[in-house]
C-alpha atoms as a PDB file:
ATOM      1  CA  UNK A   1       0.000   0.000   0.000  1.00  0.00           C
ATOM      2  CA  UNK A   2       1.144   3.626  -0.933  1.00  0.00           C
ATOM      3  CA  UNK A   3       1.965   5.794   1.659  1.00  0.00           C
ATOM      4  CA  UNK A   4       0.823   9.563   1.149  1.00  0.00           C
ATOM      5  CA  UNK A   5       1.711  12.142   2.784  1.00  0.00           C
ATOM      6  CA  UNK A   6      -1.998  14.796   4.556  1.00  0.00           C
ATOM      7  CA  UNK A   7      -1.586  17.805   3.488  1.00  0.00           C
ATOM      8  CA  UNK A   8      -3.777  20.588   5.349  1.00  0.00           C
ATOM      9  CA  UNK A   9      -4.641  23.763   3.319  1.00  0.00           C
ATOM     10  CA  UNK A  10      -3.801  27.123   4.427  1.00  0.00           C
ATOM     11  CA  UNK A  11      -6.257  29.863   3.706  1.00  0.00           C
ATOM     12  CA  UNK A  12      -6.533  33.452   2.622  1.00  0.00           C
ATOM     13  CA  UNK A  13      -7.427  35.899   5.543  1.00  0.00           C
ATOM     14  CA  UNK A  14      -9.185  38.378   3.054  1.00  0.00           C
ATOM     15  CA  UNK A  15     -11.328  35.275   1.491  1.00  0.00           C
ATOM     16  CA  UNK A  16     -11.135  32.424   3.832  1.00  0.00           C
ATOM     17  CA  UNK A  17     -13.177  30.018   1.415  1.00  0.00           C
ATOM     18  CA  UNK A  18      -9.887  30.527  -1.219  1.00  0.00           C
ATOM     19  CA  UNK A  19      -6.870  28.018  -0.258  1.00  0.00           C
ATOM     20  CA  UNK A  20      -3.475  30.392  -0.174  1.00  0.00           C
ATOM     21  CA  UNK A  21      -0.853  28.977  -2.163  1.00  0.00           C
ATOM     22  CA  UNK A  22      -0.438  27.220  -5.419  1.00  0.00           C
ATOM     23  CA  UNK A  23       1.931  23.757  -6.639  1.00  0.00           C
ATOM     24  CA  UNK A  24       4.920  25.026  -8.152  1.00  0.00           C
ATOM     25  CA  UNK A  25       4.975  22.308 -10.300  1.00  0.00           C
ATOM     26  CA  UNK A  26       1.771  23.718 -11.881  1.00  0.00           C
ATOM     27  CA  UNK A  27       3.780  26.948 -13.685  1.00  0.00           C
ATOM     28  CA  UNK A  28       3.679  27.807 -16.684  1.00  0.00           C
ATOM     29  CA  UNK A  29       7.204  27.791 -18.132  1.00  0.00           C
ATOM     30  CA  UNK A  30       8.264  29.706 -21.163  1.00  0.00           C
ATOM     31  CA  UNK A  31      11.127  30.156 -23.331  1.00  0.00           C
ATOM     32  CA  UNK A  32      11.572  34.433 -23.190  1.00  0.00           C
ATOM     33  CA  UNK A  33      13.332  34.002 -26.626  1.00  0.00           C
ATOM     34  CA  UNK A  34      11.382  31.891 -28.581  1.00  0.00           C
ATOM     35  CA  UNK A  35       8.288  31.588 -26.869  1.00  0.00           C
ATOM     36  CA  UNK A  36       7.953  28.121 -26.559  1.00  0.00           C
ATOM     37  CA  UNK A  37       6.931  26.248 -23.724  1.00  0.00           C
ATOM     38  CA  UNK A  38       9.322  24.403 -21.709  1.00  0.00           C
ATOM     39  CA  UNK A  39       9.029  21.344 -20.040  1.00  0.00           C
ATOM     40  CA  UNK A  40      10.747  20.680 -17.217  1.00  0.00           C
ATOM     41  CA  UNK A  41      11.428  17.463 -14.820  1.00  0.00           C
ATOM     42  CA  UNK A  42       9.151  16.348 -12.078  1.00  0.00           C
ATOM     43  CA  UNK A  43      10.510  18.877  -8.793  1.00  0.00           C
ATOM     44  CA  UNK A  44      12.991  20.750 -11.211  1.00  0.00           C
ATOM     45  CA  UNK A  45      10.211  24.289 -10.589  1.00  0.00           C
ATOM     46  CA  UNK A  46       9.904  23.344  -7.058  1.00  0.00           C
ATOM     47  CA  UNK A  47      13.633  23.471  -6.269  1.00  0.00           C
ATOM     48  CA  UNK A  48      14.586  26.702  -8.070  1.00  0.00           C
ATOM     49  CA  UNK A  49      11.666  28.582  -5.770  1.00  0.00           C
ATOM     50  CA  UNK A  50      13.262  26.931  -2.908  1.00  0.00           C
ATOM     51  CA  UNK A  51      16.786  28.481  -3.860  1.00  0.00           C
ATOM     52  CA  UNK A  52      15.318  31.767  -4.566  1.00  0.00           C
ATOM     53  CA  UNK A  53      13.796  31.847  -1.579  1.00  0.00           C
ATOM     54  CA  UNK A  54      10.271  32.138  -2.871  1.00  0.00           C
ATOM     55  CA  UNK A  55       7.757  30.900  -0.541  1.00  0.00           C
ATOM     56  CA  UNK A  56       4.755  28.626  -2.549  1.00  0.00           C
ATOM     57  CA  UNK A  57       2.010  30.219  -0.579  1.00  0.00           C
ATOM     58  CA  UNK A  58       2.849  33.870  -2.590  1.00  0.00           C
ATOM     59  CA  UNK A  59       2.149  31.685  -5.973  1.00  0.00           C
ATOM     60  CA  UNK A  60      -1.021  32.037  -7.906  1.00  0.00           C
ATOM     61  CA  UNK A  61      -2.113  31.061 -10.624  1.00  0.00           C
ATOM     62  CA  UNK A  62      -1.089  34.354 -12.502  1.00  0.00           C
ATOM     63  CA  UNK A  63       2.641  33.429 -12.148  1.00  0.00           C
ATOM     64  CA  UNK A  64       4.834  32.743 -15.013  1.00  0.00           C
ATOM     65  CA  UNK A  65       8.080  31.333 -15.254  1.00  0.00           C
ATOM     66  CA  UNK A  66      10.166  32.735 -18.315  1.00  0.00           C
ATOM     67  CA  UNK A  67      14.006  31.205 -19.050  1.00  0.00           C
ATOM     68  CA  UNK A  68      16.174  32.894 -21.299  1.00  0.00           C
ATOM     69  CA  UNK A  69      16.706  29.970 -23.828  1.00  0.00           C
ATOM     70  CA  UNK A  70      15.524  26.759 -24.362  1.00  0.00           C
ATOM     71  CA  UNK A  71      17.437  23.163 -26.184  1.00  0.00           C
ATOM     72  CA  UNK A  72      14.948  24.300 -29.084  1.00  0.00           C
ATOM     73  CA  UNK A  73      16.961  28.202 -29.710  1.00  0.00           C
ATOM     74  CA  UNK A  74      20.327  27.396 -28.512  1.00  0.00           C
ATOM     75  CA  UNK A  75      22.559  24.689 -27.824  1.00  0.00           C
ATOM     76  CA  UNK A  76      23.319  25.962 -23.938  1.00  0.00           C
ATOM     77  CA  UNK A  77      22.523  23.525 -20.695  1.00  0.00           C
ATOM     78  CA  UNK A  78      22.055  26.186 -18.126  1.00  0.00           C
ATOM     79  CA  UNK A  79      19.238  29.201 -18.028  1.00  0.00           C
ATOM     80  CA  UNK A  80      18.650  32.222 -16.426  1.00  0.00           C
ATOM     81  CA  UNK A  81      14.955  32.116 -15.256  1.00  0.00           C
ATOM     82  CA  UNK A  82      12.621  34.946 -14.291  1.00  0.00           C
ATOM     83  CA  UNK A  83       9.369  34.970 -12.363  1.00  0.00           C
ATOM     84  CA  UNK A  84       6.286  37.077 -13.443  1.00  0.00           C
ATOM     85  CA  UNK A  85       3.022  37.762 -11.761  1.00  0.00           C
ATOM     86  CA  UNK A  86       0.506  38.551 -15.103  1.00  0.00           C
ATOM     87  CA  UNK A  87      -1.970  40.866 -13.851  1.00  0.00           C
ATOM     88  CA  UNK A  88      -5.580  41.358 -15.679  1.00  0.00           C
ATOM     89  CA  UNK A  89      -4.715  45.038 -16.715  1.00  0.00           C
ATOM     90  CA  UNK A  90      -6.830  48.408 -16.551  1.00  0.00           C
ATOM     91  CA  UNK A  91      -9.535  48.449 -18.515  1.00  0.00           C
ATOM     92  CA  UNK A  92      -7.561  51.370 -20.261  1.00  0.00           C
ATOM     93  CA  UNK A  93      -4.764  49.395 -21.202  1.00  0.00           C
ATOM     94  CA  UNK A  94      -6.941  46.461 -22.880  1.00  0.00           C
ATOM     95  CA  UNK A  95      -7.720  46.865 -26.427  1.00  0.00           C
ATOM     96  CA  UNK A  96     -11.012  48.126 -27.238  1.00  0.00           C
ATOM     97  CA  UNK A  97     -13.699  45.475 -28.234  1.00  0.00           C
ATOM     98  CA  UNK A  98     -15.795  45.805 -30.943  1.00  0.00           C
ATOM     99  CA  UNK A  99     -18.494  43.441 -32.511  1.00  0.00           C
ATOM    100  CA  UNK A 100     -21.288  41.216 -31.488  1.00  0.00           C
ATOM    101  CA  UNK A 101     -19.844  37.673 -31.944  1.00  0.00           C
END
C-alpha cells in the first residue's frame, strides 16, 4: 500500500473560502526568446523557488516562469529564469472590443 503524505490547506485571511498557495509544479514555463513552452522534470520548478527563496504560498495562478533559452533556440545547458506575476490590466490598457460575436 502507498503511503501519502496529509496535506492541510492554508487559507486566505481576506477570502477564507480561497486556499493560499499554489503547486509550483503547476507553472507555466516559457522560453523568453522563442516563446515556446518548456518542459521541465518532475521537482525541477519546485527546487529553483526553494533556492530563490520564494515561498509557494505567494504563488497564484497568474505566475509565469520565463528562461532565457531553451534546447529548441540554442545549444546551452544552463538558463537564467525569471518569475512574473501577469496581472488582468486596466480596462484602459486592454484593447477596445468591438463586434457582437
Amino acid at each position: 500500500m502507498r503511503r501519502t503524505k496529509r496535506i492541510i490547506p492554508q487559507y486566505r485571511e481576506s477570502n477564507p473560502l480561497v486556499p493560499a498557495g499554489y503547486d509550483p509544479e503547476l507553472l507555466y514555463v516559457e522560453c523568453g526568446r522563442c516563446g515556446a513552452p518548456v518542459m521541465w522534470g518532475e521537482g525541477r520548478a519546485t527546487r529553483l523557488l526553494h533556492q530563490a527563496g520564494i515561498d509557494p504560498l505567494e504563488l497564484d495562478a497568474s505566475c509565469l516562469l520565463v528562461t532565457d533559452g531553451c534546447p529548441a533556440c540554442t545549444n546551452r545547458h544552463q538558463y537564467t529564469v525569471q518569475i512574473f506575476r501577469i496581472g488582468s490590466g486596466t480596462e484602459a490598457r486592454r484593447p477596445p472590443y468591438f463586434g457582437t460575436a
